[in-house]
Each structure stands twice: as C-alpha cells, then as structure tokens.
N, C-alpha and C. Protein backbone atom coordinates (compact mmCIF):
# COMPACT_ATOMS: atom_id res chain seq x y z
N UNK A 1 94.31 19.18 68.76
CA UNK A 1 94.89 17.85 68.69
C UNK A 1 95.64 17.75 67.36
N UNK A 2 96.63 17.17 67.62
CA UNK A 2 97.58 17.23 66.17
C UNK A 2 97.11 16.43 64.84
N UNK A 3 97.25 16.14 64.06
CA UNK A 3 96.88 15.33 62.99
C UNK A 3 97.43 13.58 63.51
N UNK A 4 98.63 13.44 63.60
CA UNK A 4 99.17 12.04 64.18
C UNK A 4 98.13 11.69 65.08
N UNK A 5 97.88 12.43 66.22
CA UNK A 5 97.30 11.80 67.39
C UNK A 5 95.45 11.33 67.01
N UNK A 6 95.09 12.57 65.95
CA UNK A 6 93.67 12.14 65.21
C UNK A 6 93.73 10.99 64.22
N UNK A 7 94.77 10.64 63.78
CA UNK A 7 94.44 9.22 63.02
C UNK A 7 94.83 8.25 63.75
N UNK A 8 95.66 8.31 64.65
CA UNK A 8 95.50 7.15 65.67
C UNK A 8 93.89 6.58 66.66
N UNK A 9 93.81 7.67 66.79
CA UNK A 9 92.56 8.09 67.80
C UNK A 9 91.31 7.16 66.82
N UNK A 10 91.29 7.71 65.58
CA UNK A 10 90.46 7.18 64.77
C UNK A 10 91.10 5.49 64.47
N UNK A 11 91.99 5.76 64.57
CA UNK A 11 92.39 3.93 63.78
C UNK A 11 91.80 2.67 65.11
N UNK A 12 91.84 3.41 66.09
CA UNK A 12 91.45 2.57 67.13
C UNK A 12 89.95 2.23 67.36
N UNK A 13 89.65 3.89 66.93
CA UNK A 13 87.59 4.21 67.32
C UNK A 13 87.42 2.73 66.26
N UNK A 14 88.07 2.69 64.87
CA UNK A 14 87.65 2.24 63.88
C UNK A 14 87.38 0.75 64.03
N UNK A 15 88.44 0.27 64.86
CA UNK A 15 88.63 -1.53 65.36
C UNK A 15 87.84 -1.97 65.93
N UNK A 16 87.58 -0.51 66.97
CA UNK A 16 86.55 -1.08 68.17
C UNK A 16 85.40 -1.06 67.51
N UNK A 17 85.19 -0.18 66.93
CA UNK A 17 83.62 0.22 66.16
C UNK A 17 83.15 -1.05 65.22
N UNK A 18 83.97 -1.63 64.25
CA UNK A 18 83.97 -2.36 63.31
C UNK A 18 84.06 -4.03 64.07
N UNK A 19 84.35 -4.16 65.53
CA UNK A 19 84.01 -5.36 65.92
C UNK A 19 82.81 -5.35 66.78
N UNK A 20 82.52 -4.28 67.22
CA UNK A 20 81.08 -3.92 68.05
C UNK A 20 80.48 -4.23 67.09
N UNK A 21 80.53 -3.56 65.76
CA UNK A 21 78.93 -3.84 64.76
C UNK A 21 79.21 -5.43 63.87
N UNK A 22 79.90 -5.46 63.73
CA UNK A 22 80.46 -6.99 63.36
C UNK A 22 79.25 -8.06 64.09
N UNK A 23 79.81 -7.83 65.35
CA UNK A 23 79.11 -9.10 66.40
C UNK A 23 77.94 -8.60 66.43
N UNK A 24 77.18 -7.52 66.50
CA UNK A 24 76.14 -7.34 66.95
C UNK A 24 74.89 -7.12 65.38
N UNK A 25 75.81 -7.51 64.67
CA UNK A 25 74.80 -7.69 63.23
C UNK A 25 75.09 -9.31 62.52
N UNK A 26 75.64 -10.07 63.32
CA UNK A 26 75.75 -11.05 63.05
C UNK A 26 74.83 -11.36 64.47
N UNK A 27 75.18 -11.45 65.38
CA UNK A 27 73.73 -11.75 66.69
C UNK A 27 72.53 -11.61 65.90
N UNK A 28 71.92 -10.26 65.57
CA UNK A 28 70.77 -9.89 64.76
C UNK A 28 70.86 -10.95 63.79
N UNK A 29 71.46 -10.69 62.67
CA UNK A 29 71.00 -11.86 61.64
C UNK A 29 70.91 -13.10 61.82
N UNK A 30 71.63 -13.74 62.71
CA UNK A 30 71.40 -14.81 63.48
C UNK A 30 69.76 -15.59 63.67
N UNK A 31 68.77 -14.22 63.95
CA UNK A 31 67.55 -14.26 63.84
C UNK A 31 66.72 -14.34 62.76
N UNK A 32 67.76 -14.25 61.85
CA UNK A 32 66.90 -14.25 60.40
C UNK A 32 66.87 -15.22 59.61
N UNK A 33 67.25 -16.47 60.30
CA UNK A 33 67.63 -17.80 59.49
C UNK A 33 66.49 -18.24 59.23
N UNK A 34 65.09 -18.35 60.27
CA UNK A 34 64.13 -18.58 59.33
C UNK A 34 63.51 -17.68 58.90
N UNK A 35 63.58 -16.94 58.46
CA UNK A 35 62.97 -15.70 58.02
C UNK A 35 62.64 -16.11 56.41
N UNK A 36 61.89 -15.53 55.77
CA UNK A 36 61.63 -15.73 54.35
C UNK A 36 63.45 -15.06 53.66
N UNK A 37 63.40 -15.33 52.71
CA UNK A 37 64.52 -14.67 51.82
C UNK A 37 64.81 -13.12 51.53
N UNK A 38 63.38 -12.44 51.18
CA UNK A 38 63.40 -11.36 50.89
C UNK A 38 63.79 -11.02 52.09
N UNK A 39 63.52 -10.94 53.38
CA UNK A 39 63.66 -10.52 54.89
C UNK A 39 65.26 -10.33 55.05
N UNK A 40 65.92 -11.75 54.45
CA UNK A 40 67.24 -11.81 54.60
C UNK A 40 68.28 -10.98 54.21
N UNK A 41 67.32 -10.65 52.48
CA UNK A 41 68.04 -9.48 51.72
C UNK A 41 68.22 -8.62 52.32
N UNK A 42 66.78 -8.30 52.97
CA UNK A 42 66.72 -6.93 53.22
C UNK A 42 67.73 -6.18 54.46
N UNK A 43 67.77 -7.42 55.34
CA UNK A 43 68.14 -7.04 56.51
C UNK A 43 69.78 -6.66 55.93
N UNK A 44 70.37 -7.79 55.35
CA UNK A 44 71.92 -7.67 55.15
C UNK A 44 72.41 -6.71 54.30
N UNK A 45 71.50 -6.35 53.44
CA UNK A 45 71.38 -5.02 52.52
C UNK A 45 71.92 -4.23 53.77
N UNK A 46 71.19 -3.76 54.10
CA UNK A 46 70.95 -2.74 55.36
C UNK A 46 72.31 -2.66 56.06
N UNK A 47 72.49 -3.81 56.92
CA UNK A 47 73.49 -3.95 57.60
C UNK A 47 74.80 -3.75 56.84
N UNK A 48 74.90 -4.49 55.63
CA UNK A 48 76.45 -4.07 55.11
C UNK A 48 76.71 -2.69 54.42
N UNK A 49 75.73 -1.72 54.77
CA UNK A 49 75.99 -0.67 54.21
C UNK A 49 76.04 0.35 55.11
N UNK A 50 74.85 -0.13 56.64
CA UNK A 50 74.88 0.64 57.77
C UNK A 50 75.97 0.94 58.41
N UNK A 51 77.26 0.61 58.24
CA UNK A 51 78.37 0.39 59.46
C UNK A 51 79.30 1.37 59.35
N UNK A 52 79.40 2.14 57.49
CA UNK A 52 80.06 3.00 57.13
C UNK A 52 79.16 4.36 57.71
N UNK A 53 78.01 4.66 57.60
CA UNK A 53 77.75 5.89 58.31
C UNK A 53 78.07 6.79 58.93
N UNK A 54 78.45 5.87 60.17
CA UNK A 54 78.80 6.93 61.29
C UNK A 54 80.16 7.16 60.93
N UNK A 55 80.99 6.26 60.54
CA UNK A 55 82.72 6.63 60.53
C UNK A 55 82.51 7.83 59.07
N UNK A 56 81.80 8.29 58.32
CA UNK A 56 81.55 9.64 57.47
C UNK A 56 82.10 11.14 58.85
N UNK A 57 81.57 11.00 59.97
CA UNK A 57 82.05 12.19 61.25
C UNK A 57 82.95 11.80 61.43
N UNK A 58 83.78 10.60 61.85
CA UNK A 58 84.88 9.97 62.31
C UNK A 58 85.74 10.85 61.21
N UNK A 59 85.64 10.45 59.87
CA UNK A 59 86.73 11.08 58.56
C UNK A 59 86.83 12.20 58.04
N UNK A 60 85.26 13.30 59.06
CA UNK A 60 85.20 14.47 58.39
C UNK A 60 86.39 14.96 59.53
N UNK A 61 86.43 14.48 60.83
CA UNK A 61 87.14 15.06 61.84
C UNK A 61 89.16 14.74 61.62
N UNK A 62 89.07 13.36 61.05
CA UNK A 62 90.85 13.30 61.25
C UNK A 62 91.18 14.25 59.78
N UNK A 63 90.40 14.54 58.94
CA UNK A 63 90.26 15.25 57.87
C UNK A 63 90.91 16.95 57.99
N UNK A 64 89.91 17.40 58.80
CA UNK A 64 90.18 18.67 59.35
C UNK A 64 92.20 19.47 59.65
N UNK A 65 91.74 20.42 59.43
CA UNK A 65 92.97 21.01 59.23
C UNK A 65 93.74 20.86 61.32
N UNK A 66 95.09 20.66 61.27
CA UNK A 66 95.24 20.59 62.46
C UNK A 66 94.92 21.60 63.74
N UNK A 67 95.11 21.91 65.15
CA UNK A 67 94.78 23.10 65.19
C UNK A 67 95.83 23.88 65.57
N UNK A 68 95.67 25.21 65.23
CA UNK A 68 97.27 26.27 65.49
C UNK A 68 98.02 26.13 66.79
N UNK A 69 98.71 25.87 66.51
CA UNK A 69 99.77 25.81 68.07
C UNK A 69 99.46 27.63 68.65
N UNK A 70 99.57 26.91 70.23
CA UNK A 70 99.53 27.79 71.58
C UNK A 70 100.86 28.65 70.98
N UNK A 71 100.75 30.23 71.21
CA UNK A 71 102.09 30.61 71.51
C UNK A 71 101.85 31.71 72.62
C-alpha cells in the first residue's frame, strides 16, 4: 500500500476511532457523577490518556517504509 493511501486510511481510522471513544467515555463517565471525587480523578485520568494507545500501531504502520513496487 503506498504511503498516500496509508495516511488517508489512518486519517479516517483516526475520526472514527476518536468519536467512538469520545461518546463512549463520556456515556461511562456519565456514571460517575455521583461517585466520590477521587473515583472521578481516577476514571478521567485513565480515560484521557487511554485513547492514544492504540493509535501508537495505527503510527507505527503509516510510519513504515512504503512497499516496493511489483515489476
């Protein structure tokens, strides 16, 4: 796959990915309104740091050298 077509590929994974965990860590915290404080920390700690993870494979891959053309 060429380099162009891997950062597109990724710019899209990235939108979709980043509104999937968006909504679905705001649903979750949603639950944490009465929660004690520390709970609150903890959870949003977590969450605003959890979301970069997985896109680390996403950037090792558009990263990668392209691959040699067919001849």
């Amino acid at each position: 796959m060429k380099a162009k077509s891997r950062r597109l590929l990724a710019s899209l994974g990235l939108i979709l990915w980043l509104g999937v965990y968006v909504w679905a860590a705001a649903t979750i915290g949603s639950h944490f309104a009465a929660a004690p404080v520390w709970a609150q920390i903890a959870y949003f700690a977590v969450a605003g740091i959890a979301w970069i993870i997985p896109l680390r494979f996403v950037f090792d891959w558009v990263g990668k050298a392209p691959d040699s053309p067919m001849r």
